[in-house]
Protein backbone atom coordinates (compact mmCIF):
# COMPACT_ATOMS: atom_id res chain seq x y z
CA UNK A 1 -2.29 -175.37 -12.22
CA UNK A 2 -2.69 -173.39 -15.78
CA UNK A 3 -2.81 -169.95 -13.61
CA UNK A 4 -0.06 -170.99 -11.53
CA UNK A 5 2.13 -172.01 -14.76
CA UNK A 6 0.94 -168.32 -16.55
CA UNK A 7 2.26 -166.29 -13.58
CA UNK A 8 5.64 -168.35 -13.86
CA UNK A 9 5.86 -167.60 -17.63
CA UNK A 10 4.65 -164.14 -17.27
CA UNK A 11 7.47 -163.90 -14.27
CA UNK A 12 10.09 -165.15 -16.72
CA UNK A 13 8.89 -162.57 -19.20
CA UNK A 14 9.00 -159.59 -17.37
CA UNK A 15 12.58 -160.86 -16.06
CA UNK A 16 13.91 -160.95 -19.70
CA UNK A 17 12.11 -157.81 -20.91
CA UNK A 18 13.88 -156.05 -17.11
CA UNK A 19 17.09 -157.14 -18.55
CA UNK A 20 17.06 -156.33 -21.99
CA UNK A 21 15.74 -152.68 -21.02
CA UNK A 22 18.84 -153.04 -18.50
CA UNK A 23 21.20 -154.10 -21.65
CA UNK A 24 19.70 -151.50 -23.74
CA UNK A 25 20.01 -148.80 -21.35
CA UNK A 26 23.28 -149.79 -20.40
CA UNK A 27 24.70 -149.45 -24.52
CA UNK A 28 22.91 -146.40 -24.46
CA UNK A 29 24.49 -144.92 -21.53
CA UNK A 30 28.10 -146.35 -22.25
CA UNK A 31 27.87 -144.87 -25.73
CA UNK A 32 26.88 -141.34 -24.42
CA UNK A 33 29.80 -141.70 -22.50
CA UNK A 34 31.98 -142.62 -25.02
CA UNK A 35 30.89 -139.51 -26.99
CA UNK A 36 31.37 -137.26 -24.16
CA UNK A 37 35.09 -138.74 -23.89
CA UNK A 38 35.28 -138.41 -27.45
CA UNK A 39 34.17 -135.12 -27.73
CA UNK A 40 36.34 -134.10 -25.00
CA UNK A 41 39.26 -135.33 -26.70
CA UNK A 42 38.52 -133.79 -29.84
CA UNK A 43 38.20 -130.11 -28.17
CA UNK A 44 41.42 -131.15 -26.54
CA UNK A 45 43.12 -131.34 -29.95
CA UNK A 46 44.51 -128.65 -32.21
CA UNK A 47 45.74 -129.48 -35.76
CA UNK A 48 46.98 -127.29 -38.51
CA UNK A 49 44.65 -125.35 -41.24
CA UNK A 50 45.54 -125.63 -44.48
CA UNK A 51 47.91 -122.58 -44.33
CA UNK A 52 49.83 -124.48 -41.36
CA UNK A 53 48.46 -122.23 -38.70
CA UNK A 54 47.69 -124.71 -35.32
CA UNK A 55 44.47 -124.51 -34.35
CA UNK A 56 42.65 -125.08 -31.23
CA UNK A 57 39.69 -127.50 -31.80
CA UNK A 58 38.65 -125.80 -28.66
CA UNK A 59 37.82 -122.36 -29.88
CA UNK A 60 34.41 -124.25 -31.41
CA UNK A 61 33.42 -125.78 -28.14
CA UNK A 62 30.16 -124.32 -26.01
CA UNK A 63 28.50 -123.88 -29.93
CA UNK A 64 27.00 -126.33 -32.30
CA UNK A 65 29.66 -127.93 -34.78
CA UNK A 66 29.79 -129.83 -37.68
CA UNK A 67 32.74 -131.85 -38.12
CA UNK A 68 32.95 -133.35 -41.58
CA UNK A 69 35.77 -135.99 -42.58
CA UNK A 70 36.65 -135.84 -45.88
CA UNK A 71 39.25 -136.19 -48.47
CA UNK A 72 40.07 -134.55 -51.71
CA UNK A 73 40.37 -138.24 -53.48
CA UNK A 74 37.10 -138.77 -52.15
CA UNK A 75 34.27 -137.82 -55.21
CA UNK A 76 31.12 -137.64 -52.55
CA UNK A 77 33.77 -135.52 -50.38
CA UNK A 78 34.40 -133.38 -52.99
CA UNK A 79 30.41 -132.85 -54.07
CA UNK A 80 29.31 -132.30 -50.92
CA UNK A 81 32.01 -129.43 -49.44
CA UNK A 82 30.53 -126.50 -51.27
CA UNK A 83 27.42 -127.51 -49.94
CA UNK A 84 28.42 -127.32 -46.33
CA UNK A 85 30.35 -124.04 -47.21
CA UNK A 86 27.03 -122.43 -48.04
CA UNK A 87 24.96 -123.76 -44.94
CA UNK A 88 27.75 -122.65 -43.23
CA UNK A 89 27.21 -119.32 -44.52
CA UNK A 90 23.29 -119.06 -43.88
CA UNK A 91 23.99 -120.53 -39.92
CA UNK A 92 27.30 -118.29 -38.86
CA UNK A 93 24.76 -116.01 -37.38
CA UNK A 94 23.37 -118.30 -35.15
CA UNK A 95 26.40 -119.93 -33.70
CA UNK A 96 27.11 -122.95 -35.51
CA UNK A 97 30.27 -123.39 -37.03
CA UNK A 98 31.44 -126.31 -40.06
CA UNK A 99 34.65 -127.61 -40.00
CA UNK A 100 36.67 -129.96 -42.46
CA UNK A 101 39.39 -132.64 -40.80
CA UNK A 102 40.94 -133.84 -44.24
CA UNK A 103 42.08 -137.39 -43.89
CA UNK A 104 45.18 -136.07 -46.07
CA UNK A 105 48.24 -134.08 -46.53
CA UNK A 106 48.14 -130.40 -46.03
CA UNK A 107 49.50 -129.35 -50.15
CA UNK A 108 46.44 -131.54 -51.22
CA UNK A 109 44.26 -129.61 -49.04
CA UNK A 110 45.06 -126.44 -49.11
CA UNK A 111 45.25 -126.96 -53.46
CA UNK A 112 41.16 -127.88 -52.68
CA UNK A 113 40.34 -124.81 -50.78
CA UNK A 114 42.28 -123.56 -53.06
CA UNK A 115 40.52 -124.51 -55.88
CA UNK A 116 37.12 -124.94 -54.47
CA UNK A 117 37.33 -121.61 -52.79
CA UNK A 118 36.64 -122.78 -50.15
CA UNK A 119 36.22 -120.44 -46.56
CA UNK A 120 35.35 -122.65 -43.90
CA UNK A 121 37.80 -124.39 -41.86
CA UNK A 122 39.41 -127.32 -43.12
CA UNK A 123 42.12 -128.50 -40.72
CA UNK A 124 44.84 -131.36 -41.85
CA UNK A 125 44.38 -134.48 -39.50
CA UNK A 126 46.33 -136.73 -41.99
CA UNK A 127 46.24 -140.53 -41.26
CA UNK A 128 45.16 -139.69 -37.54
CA UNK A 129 41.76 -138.30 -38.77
CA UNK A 130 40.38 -141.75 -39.03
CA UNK A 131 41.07 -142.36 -35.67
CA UNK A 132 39.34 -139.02 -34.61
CA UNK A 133 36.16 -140.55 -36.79
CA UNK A 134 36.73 -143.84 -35.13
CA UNK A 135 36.26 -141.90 -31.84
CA UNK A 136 33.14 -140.37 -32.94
CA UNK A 137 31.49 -143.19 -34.22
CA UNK A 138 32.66 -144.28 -37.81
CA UNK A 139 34.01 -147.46 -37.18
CA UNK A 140 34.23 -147.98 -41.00
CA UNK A 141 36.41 -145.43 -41.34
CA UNK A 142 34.45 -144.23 -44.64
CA UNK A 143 33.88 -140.66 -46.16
CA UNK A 144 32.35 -138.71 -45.59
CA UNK A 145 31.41 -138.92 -42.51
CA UNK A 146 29.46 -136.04 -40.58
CA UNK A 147 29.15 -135.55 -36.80
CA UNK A 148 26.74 -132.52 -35.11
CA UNK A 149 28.47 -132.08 -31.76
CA UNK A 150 25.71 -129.97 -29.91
CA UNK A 151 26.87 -126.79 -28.14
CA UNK A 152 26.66 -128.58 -24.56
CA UNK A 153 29.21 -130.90 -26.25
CA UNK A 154 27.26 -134.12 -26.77
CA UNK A 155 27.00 -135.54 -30.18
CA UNK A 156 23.54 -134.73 -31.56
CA UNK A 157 23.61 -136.48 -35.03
CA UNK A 158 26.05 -138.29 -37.16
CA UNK A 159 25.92 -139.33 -41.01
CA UNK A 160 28.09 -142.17 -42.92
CA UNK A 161 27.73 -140.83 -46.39
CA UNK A 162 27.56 -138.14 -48.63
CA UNK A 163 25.01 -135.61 -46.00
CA UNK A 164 22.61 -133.17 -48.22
CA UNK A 165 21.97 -129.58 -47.55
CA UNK A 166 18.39 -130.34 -46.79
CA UNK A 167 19.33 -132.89 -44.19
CA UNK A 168 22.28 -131.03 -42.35
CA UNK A 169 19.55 -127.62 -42.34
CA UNK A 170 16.87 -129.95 -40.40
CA UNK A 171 19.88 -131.15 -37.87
CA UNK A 172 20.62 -127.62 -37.40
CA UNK A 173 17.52 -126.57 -37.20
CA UNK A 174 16.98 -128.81 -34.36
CA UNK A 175 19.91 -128.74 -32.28
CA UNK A 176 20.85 -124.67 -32.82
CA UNK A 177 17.59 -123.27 -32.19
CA UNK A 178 18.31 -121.66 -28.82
CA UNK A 179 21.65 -120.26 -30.36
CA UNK A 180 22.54 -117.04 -31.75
């Protein structure tokens, strides 16, 4: 009776762990493929620089990017840009490109790039960007916020929070070792 009543637990066990592996591996699936559509979407997109220029979102895609929300208001935005702008310097070579989407209006961004001197792109998304973030995974809608989109267009790492040099140079030198 005992070994009849262990097989029927262990049954129910292995049941439960089958569909929790099935739950698990369904999330994991459905979020890839909400990154792929949101990925898509965001190559899809162009939005002004800070000079007013459109640009293509697209011209970035088949490379590794790093797509950093920010804000000029925003003090951990503000730290952390000149930072990117020099990892962004020592990575050009090898492919990967950073971009800013500024979750404000173009004078205010273009007076930080101004001020900042800053080179790399920072594009004008406005109110919109935190939908674009949304999209990509920051359903707080906080900044910074930091996505890796890989150069086969998946996303490859994302960061809530302030992101350190150290920690966006180990991403990249991950996911854009076979570039460049």
């Amino acid at each position: 009776m005992n070994q009849r009543r262990d097989l029927i637990v262990g049954g129910v066990v292995a049941a439960a762990a089958a569909a929790a592996g099935g739950t698990v591996g369904f999330r994991r699936i459905k979020s890839s493929e909400e990154d792929a559509a949101a990925t898509q979407a965001l190559f899809g997109m162009t939005l002004p620089d800070s000079a007013g220029a459109p640009q293509a979102l697209s011209q970035w895609k088949g490379r590794p990017l790093v797509v950093n929300f920010w804000a000029p208001w925003c003090a951990p935005c503000v730290e952390e840009l000149p930072d990117l702008q020099h990892v962004r310097e020592e990575y050009r070579a090898r492919g990967v490109e950073i971009i800013g989407l500024g979750i404000d209006s173009a004078a205010h961004i273009r007076q930080f790039q101004s001020d900042h001197q800053i080179t790399l792109p920072l594009l004008v998304a406005g109110a919109d960007g935190s939908s674009i973030g949304d999209r990509l995974g920051n359903k707080t809608g906080a900044l910074p916020y930091t996505v890796l989109i890989s150069s086969n267009g998946g996303v490859a790492e994302r960061k809530l929070g302030r992101i350190r040099p150290d920690e966006l140079r180990r991403w990249l030198d991950v996911h854009a070792a076979s570039t460049g």
